[in-house]
C-alpha atoms as a PDB file:
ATOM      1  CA  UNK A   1       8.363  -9.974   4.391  1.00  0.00           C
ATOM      2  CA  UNK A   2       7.556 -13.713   4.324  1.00  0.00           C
ATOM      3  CA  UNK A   3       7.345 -13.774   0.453  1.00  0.00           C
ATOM      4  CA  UNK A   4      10.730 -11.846  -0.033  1.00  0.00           C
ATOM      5  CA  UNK A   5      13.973 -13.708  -1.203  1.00  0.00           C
ATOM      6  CA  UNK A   6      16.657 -12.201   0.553  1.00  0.00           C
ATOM      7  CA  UNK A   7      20.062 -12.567  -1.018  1.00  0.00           C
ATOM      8  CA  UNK A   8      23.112 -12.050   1.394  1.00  0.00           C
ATOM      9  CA  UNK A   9      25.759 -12.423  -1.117  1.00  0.00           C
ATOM     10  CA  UNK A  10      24.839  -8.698  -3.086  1.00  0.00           C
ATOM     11  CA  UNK A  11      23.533  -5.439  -1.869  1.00  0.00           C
ATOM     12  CA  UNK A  12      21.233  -4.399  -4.829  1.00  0.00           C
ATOM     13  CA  UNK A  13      18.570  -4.844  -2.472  1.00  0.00           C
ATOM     14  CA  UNK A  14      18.877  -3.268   1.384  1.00  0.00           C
ATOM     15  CA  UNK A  15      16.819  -2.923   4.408  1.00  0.00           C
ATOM     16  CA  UNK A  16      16.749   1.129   5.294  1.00  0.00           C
ATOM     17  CA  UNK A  17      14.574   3.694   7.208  1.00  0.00           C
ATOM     18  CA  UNK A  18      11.798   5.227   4.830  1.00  0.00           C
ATOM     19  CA  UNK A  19       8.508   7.358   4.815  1.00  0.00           C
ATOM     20  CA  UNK A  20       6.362   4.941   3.290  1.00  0.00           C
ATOM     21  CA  UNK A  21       2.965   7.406   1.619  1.00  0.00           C
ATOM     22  CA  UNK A  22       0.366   5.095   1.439  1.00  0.00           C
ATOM     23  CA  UNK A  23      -3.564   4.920   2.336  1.00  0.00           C
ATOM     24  CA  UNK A  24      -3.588   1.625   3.751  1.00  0.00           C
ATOM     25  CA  UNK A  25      -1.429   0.254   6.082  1.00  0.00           C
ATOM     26  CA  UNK A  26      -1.994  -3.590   6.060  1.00  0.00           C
ATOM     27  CA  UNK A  27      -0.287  -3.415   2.569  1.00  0.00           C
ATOM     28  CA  UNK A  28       3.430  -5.053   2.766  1.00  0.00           C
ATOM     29  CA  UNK A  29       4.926  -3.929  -0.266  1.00  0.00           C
ATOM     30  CA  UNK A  30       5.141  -0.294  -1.965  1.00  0.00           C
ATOM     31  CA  UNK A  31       6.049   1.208  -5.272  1.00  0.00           C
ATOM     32  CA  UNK A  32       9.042   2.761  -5.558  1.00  0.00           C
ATOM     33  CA  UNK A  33       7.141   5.990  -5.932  1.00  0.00           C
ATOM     34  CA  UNK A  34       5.655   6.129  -2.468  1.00  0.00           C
ATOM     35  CA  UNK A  35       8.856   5.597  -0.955  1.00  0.00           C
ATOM     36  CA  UNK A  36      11.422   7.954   0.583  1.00  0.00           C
ATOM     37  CA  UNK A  37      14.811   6.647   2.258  1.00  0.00           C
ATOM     38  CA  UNK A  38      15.820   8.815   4.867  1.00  0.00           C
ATOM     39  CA  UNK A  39      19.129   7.986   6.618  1.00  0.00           C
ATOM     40  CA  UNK A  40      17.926   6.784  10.239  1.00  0.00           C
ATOM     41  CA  UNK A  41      15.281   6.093  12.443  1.00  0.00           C
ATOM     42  CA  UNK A  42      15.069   9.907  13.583  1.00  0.00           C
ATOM     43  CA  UNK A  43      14.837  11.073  10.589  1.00  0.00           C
ATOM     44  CA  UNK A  44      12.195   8.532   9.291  1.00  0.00           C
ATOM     45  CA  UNK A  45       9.889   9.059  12.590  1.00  0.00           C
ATOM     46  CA  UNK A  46      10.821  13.276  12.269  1.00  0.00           C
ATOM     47  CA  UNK A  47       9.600  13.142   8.159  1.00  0.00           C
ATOM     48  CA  UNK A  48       6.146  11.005   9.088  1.00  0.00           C
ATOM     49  CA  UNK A  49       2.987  12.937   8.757  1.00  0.00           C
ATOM     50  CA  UNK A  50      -0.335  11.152   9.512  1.00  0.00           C
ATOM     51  CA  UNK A  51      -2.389  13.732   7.767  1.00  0.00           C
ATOM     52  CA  UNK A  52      -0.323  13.288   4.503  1.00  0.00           C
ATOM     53  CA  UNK A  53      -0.835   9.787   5.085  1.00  0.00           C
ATOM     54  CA  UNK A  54       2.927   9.413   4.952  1.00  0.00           C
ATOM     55  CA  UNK A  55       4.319   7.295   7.929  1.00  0.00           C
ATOM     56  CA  UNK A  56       7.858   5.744   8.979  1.00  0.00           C
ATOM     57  CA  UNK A  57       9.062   2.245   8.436  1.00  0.00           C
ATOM     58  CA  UNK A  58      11.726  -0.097   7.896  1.00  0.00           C
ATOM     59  CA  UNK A  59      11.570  -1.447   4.280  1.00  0.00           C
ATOM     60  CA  UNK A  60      13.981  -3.797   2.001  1.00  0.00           C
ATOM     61  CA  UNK A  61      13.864  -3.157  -1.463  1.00  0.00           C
ATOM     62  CA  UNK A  62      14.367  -2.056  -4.070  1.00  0.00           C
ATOM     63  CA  UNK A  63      13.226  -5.097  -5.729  1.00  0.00           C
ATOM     64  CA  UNK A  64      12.371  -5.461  -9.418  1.00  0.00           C
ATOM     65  CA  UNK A  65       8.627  -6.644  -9.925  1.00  0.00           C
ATOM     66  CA  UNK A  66       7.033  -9.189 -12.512  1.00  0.00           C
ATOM     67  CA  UNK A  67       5.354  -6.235 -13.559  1.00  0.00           C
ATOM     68  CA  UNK A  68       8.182  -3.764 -13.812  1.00  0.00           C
ATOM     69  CA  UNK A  69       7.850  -1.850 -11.542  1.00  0.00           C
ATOM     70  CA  UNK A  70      10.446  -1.228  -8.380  1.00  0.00           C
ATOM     71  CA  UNK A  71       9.328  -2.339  -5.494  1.00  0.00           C
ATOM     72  CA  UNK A  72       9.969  -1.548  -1.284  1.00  0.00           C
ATOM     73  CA  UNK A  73       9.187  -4.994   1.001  1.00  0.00           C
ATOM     74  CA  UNK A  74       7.267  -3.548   4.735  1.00  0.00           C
ATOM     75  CA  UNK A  75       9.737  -4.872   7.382  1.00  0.00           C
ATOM     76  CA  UNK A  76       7.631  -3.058   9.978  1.00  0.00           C
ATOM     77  CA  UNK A  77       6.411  -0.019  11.017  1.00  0.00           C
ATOM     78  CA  UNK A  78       8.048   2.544  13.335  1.00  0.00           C
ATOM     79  CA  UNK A  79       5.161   4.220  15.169  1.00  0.00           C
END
């Protein structure tokens, strides 16, 4: 999350527990689309499924992109 500006003063943007789908995992930031919040760790590591290539993280985000798009920061993994 190195390249992330992280603003204390608002909550737009928050760091949460998601299932981040995605086929690579060296990637550090996700599309809006590929990410679901889940409300804790538990439930993050309980929703991950390896064959669906869907696998639980802590993310910050959203974040609007120079391209438009919303995006989810990788804060790490959980497995």
């Amino acid at each position: 999350m190195a390249n992330m500006f992280v603003d204390p003063e608002t909550d737009v943007a928050r760091e949460c527990f998601a299932v981040v789908q995605t086929t690579r995992r060296q990637r550090t930031r996700f599309p809006e689309s590929c990410v679901r919040i889940v409300d804790s760790q538990a439930d993050a590591l309980a929703g991950a499924n390896a064959d669906r290539q869907e696998y639980p993280a802590r993310v910050y985000g959203p974040s609007a992109s120079s391209e438009g798009l919303r995006l989810f920061y990788l804060v790490h993994w959980l497995d």
